[in-house]
Protein backbone atom coordinates (compact mmCIF):
# COMPACT_ATOMS: atom_id res chain seq x y z
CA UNK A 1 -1.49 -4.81 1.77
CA UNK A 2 -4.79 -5.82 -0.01
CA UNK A 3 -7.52 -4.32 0.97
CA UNK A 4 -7.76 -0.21 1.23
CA UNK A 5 -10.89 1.67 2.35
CA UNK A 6 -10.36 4.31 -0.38
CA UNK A 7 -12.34 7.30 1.82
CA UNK A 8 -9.65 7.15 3.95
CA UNK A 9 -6.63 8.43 1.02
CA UNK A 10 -9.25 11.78 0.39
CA UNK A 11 -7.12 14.87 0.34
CA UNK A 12 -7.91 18.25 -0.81
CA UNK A 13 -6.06 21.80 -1.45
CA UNK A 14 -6.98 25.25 -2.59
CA UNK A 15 -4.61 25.53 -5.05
CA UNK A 16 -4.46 22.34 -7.09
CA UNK A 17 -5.82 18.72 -7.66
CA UNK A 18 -4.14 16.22 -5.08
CA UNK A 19 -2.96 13.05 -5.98
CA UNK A 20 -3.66 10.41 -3.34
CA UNK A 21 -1.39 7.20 -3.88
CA UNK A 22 -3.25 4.14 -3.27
CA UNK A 23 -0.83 1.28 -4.22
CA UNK A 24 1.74 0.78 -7.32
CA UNK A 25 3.25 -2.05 -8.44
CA UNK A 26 5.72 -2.82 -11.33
CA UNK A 27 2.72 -3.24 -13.78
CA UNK A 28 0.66 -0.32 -13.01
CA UNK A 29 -0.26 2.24 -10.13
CA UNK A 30 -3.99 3.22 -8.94
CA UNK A 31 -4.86 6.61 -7.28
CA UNK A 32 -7.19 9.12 -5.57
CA UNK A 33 -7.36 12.11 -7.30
CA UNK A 34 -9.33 14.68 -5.56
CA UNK A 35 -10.14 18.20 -7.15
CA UNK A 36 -12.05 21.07 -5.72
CA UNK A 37 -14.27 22.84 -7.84
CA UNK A 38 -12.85 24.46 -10.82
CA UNK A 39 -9.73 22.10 -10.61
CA UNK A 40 -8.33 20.14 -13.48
CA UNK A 41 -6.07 17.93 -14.79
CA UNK A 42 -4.99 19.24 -18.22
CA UNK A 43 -5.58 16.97 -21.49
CA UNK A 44 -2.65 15.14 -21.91
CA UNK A 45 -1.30 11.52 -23.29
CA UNK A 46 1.02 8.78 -21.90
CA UNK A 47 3.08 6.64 -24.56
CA UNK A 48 2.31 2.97 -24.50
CA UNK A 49 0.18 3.37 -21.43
CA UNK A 50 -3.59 2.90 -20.58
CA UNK A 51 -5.34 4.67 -18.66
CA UNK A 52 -8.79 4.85 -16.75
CA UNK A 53 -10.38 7.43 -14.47
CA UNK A 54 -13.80 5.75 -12.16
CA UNK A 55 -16.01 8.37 -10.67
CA UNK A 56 -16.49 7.57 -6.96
CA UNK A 57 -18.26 10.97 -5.73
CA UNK A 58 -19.45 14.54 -7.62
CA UNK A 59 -19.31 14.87 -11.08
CA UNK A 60 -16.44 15.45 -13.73
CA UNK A 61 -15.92 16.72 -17.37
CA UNK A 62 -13.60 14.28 -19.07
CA UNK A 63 -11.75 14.66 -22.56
CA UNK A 64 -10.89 11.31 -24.14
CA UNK A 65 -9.45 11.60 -27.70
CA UNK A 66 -11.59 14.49 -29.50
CA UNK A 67 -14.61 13.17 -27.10
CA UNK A 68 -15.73 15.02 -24.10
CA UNK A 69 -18.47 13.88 -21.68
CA UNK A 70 -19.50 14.49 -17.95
CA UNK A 71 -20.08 11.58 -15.98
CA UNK A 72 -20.78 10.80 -12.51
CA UNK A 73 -20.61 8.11 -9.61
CA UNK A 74 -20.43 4.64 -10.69
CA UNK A 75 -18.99 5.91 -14.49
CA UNK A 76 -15.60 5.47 -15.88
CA UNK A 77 -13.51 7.19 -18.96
CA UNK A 78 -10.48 5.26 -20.31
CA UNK A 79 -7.91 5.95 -22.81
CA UNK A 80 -6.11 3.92 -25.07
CA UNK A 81 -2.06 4.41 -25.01
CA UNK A 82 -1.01 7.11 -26.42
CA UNK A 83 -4.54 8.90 -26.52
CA UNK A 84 -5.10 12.44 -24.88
CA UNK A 85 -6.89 12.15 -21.81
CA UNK A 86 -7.75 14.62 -18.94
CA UNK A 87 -10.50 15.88 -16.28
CA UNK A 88 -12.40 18.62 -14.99
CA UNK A 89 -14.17 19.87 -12.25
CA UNK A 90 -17.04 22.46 -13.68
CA UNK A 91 -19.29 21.44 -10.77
CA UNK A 92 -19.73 22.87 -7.04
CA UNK A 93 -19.06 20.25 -5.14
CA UNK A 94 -16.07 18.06 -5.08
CA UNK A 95 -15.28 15.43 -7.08
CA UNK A 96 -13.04 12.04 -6.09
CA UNK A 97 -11.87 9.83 -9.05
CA UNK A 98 -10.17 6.55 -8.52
CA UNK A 99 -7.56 6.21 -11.37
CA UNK A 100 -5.41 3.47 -12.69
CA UNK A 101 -2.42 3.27 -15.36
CA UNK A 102 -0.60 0.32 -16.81
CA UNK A 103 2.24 -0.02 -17.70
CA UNK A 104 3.42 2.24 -14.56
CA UNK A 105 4.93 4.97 -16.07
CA UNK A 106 6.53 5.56 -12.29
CA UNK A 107 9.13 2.82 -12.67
CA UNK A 108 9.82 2.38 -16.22
């Protein structure tokens, strides 16, 4: 499959952020994550891996290294392999992040 209309892989929960699988290959994987307000992903790092999050809708608070910025539509955050990375929802409306990681930590 090549082509994906991303609004289509939205999903959200009361309890936690969802994790929407758009593809994954060998190389890498690339993903919908979708948190509610108040949701987060905690600050964490991947060895040998990089890492971006894309903002596609609402606004997010994201922690890159010892940096931490909130962005919105149209912005991405990345992080360098082995860098602590994570993302927040402090706003009141929802926010949908397309993320990507190479290599896929899924299949090594």
């Amino acid at each position: 499959m090549g082509f994906l209309d991303t609004s289509a892989f939205r999903r959200f929960a009361a309890d936690k952020m969802q994790k929407v699988g758009l593809f994954e290959t060998p190389q890498m994987f690339c993903d919908v994550y979708c948190l509610e307000p108040g949701q987060a992903q905690k600050v964490h790092s991947h060895a040998g891996a990089t890492k971006f999050y894309y903002v596609i809708e609402g606004e997010g608070t994201f922690t890159v290294g010892d940096d931490t910025r909130t962005l919105g539509p149209g912005h991405l955050a990345w992080s360098a392999p082995d860098e602590p990375h994570g993302v927040e929802n402090r706003g009141d409306v929802r926010l949908v992040v397309l993320v990507s990681m190479a290599p896929n930590p899924n299949l090594s």
